[in-house]
C-alpha atoms as a PDB file:
ATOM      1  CA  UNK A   1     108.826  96.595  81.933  1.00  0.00           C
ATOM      2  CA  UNK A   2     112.363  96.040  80.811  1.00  0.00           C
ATOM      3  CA  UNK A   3     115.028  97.126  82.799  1.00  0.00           C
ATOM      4  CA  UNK A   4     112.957  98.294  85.687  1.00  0.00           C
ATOM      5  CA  UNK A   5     113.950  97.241  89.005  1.00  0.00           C
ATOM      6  CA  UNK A   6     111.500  96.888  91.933  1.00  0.00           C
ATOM      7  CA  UNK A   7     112.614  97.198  95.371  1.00  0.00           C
ATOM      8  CA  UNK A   8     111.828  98.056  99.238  1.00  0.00           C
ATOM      9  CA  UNK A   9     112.448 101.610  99.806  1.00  0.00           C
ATOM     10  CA  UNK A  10     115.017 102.423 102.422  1.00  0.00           C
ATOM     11  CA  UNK A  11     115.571 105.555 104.666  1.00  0.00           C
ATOM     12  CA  UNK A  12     118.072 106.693 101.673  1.00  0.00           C
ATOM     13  CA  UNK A  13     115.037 106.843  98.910  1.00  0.00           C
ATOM     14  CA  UNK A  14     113.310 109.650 100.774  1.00  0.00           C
ATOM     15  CA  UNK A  15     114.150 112.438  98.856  1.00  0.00           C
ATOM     16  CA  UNK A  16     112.842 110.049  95.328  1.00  0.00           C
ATOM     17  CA  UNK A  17     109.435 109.148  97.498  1.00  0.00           C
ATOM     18  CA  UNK A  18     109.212 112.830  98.236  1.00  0.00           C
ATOM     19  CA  UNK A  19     109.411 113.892  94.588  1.00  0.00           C
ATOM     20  CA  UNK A  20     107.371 110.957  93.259  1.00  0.00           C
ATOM     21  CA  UNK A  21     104.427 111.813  95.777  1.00  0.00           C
ATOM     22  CA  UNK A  22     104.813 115.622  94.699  1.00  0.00           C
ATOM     23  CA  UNK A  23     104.198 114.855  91.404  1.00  0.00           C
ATOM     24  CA  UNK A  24     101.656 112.158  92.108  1.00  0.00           C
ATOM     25  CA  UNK A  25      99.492 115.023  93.885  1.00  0.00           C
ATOM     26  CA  UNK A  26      99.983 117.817  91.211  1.00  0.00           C
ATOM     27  CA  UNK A  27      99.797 115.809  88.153  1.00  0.00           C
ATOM     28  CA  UNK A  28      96.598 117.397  87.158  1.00  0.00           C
ATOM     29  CA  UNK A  29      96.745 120.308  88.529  1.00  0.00           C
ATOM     30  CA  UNK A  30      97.081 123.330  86.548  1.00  0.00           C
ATOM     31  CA  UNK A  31      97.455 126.302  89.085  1.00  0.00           C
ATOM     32  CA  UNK A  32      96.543 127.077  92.780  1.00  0.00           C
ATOM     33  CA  UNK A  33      99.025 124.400  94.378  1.00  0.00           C
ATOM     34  CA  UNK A  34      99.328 125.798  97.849  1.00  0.00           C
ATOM     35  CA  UNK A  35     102.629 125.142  98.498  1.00  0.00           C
ATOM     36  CA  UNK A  36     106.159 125.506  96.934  1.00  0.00           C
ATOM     37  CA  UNK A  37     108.024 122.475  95.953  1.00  0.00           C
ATOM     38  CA  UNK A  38     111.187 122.588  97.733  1.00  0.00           C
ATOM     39  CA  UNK A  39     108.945 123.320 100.896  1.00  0.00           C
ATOM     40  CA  UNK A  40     106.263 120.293 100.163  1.00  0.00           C
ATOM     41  CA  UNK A  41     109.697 117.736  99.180  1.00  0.00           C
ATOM     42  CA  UNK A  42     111.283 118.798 102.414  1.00  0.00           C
ATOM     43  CA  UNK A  43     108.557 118.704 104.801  1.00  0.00           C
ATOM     44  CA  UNK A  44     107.721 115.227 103.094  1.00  0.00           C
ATOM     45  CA  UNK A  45     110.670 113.741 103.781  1.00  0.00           C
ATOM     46  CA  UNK A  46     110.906 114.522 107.063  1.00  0.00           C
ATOM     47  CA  UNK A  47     107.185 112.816 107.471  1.00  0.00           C
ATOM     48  CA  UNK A  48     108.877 109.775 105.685  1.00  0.00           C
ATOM     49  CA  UNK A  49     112.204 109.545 107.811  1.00  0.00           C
ATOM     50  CA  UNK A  50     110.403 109.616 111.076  1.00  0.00           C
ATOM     51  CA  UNK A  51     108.042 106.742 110.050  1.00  0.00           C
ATOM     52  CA  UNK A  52     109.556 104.728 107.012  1.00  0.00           C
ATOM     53  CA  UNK A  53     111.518 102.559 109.929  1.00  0.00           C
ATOM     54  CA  UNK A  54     108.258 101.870 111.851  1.00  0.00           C
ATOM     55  CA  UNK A  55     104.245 101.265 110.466  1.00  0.00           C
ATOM     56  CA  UNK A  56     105.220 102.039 107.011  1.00  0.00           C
ATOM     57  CA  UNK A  57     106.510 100.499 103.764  1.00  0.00           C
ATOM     58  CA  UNK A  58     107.126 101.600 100.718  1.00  0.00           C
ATOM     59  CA  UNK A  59     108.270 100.171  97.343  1.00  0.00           C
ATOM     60  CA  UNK A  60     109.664 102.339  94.561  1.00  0.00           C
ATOM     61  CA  UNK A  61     110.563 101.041  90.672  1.00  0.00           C
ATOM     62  CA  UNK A  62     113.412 102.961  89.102  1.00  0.00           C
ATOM     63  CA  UNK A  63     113.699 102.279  85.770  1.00  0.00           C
ATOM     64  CA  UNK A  64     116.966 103.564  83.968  1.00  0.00           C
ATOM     65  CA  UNK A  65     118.219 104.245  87.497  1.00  0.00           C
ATOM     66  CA  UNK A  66     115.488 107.210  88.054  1.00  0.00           C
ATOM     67  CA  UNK A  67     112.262 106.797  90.355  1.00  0.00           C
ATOM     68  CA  UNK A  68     109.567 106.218  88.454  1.00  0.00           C
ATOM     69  CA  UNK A  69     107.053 105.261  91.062  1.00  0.00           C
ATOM     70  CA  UNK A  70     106.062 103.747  94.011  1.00  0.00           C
ATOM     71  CA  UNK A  71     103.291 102.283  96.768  1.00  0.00           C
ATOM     72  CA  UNK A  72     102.924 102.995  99.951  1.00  0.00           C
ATOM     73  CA  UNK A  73     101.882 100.424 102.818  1.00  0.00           C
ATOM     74  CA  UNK A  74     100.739 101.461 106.508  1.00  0.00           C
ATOM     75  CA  UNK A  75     100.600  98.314 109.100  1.00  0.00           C
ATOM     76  CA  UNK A  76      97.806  98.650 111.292  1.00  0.00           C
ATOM     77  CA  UNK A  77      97.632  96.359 114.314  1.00  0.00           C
ATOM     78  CA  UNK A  78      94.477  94.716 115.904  1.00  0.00           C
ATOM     79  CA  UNK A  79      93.434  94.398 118.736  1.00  0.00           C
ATOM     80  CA  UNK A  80      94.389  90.976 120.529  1.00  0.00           C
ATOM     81  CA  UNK A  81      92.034  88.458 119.859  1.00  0.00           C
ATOM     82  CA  UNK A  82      91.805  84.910 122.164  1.00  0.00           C
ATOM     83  CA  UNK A  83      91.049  83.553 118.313  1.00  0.00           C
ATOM     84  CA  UNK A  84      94.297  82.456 116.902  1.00  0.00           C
ATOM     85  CA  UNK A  85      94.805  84.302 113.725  1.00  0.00           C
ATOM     86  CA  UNK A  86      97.093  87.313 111.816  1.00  0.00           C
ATOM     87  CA  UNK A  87      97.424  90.246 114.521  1.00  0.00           C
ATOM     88  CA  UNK A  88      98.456  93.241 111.093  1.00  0.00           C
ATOM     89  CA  UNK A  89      96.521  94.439 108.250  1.00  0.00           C
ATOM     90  CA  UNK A  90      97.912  96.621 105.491  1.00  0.00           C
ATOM     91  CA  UNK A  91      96.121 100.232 104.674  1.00  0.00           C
ATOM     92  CA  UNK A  92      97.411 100.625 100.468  1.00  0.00           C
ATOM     93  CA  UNK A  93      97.621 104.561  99.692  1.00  0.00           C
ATOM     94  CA  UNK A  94      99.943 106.766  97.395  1.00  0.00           C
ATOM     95  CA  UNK A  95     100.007 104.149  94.536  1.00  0.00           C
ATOM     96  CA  UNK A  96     101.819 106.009  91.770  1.00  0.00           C
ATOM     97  CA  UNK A  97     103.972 105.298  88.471  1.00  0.00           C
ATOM     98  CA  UNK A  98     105.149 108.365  86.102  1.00  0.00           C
ATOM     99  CA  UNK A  99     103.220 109.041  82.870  1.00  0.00           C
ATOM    100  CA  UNK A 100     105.950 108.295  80.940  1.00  0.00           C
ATOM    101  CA  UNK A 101     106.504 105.106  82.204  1.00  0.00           C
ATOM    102  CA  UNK A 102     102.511 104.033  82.726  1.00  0.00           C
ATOM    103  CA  UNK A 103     101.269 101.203  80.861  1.00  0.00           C
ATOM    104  CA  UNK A 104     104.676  99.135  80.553  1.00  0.00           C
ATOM    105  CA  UNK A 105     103.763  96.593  83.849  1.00  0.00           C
ATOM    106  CA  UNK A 106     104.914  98.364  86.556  1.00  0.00           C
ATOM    107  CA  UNK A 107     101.770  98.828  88.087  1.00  0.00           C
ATOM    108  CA  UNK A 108     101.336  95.342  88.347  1.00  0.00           C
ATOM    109  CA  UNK A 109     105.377  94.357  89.252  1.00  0.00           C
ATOM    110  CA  UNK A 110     104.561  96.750  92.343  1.00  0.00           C
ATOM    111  CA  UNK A 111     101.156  95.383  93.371  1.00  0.00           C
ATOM    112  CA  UNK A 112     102.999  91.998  92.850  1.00  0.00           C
ATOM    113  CA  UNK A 113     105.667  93.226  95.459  1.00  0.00           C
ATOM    114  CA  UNK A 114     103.378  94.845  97.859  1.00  0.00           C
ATOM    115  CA  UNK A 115     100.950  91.511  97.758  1.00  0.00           C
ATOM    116  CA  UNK A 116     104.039  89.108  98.019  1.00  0.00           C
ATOM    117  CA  UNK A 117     105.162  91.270 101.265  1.00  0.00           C
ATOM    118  CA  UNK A 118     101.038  91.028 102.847  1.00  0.00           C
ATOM    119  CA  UNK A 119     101.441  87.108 102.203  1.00  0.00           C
ATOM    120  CA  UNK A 120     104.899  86.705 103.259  1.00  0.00           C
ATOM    121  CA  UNK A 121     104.408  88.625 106.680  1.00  0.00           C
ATOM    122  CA  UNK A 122     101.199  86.939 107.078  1.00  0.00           C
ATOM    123  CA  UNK A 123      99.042  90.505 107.100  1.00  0.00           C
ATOM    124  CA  UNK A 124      95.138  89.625 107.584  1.00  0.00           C
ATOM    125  CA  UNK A 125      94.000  91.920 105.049  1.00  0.00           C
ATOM    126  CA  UNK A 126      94.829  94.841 102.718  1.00  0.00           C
ATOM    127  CA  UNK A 127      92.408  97.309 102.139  1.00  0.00           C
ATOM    128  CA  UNK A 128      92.632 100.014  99.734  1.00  0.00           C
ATOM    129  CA  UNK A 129      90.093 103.312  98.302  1.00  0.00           C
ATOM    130  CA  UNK A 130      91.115 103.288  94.848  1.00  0.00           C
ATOM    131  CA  UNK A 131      90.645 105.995  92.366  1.00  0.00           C
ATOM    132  CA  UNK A 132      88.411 105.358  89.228  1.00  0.00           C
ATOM    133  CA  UNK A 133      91.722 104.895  87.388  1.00  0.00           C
ATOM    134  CA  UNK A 134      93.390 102.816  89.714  1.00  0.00           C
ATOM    135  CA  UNK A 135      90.467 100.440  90.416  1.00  0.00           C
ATOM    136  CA  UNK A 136      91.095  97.723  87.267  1.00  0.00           C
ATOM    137  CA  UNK A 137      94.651  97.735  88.415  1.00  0.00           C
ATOM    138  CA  UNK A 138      93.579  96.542  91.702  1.00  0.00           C
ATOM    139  CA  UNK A 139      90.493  94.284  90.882  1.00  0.00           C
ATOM    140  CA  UNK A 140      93.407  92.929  88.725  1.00  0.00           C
ATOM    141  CA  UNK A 141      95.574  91.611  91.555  1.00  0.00           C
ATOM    142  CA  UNK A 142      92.890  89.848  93.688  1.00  0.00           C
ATOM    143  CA  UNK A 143      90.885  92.892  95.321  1.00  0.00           C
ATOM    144  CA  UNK A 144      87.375  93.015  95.811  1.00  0.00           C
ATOM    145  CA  UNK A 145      84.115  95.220  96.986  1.00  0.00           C
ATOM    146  CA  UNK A 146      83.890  94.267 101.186  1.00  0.00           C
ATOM    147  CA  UNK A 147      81.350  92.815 102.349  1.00  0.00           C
ATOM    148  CA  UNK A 148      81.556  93.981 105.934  1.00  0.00           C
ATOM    149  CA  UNK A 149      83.267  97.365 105.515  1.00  0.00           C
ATOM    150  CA  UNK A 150      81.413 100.497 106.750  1.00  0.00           C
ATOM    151  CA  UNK A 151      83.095 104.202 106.425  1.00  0.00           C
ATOM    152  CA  UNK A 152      81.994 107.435 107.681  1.00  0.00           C
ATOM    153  CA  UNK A 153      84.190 110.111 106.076  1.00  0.00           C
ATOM    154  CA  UNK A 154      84.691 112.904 108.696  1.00  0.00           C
ATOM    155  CA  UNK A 155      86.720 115.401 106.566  1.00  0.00           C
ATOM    156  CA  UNK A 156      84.667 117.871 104.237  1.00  0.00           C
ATOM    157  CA  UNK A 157      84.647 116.440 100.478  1.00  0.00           C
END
């Protein structure tokens, strides 16, 4: 890992969590991207200004001083229970590190961050739909199959 640094994002690292997520989601894509960069990066960090302060988190590693990935955290609140217990769970999305940069322990220094944060601020659970690649990683750090999880997907696949 070397000299990369991993850290809470902040209201300033929009523009880098804009970027990083624009290249997360073209990566493999060739051609047929329906939107222009500057457009996507602009409208992204507006989504990420207007919620980075409340339900979500973000951590981003910079190695060399340049972005070069992050992972995303969304706090979901339950219902109030008379059962004394934790009253947040964490929904883990947009996990991403830079191909140049893959392979070197990021990954895990930013699941380490993200878990340390879950424990820390006493989160009930974090639950995650990994991608085939992404699955080890996660399986890795302490995730497992539910046993009481049910999903209907609504959107078209």
């Amino acid at each position: 890992m070397g000299d990369t640094v991993i850290r809470r994002a902040e209201i300033s690292d929009v523009r880098a969590l804009a970027e990083l997520r624009w290249r997360f989601k073209t990566e493999d894509e060739d051609a047929g991207i329906p939107q222009d960069e500057a457009e996507f990066v602009a409208g992204c960090q507006e989504w990420l200004r207007a919620r980075i302060a409340g339900p979500w988190r973000a951590w981003l590693a910079e190695g060399d001083g340049r972005p070069c990935g992050h992972v995303f955290l969304c706090l979901v609140e339950k219902v109030p229970s008379p059962y004394p217990g934790p009253d947040m769970l964490g929904y883990v999305t947009n996990f991403y590190v830079t191909p140049e940069r893959r392979d070197q322990g990021i990954g895990g220094a930013l699941m380490t961050a993200l878990n340390r944060y879950a424990h820390d601020h006493d989160l009930d659970t974090l639950i995650v739909w990994p991608s085939h690649r992404s699955a080890p990683l996660y399986r890795r750090h302490g995730y497992d199959s539910p046993t009481e999880l049910l999903e209907l997907p609504i959107a078209p696949t």
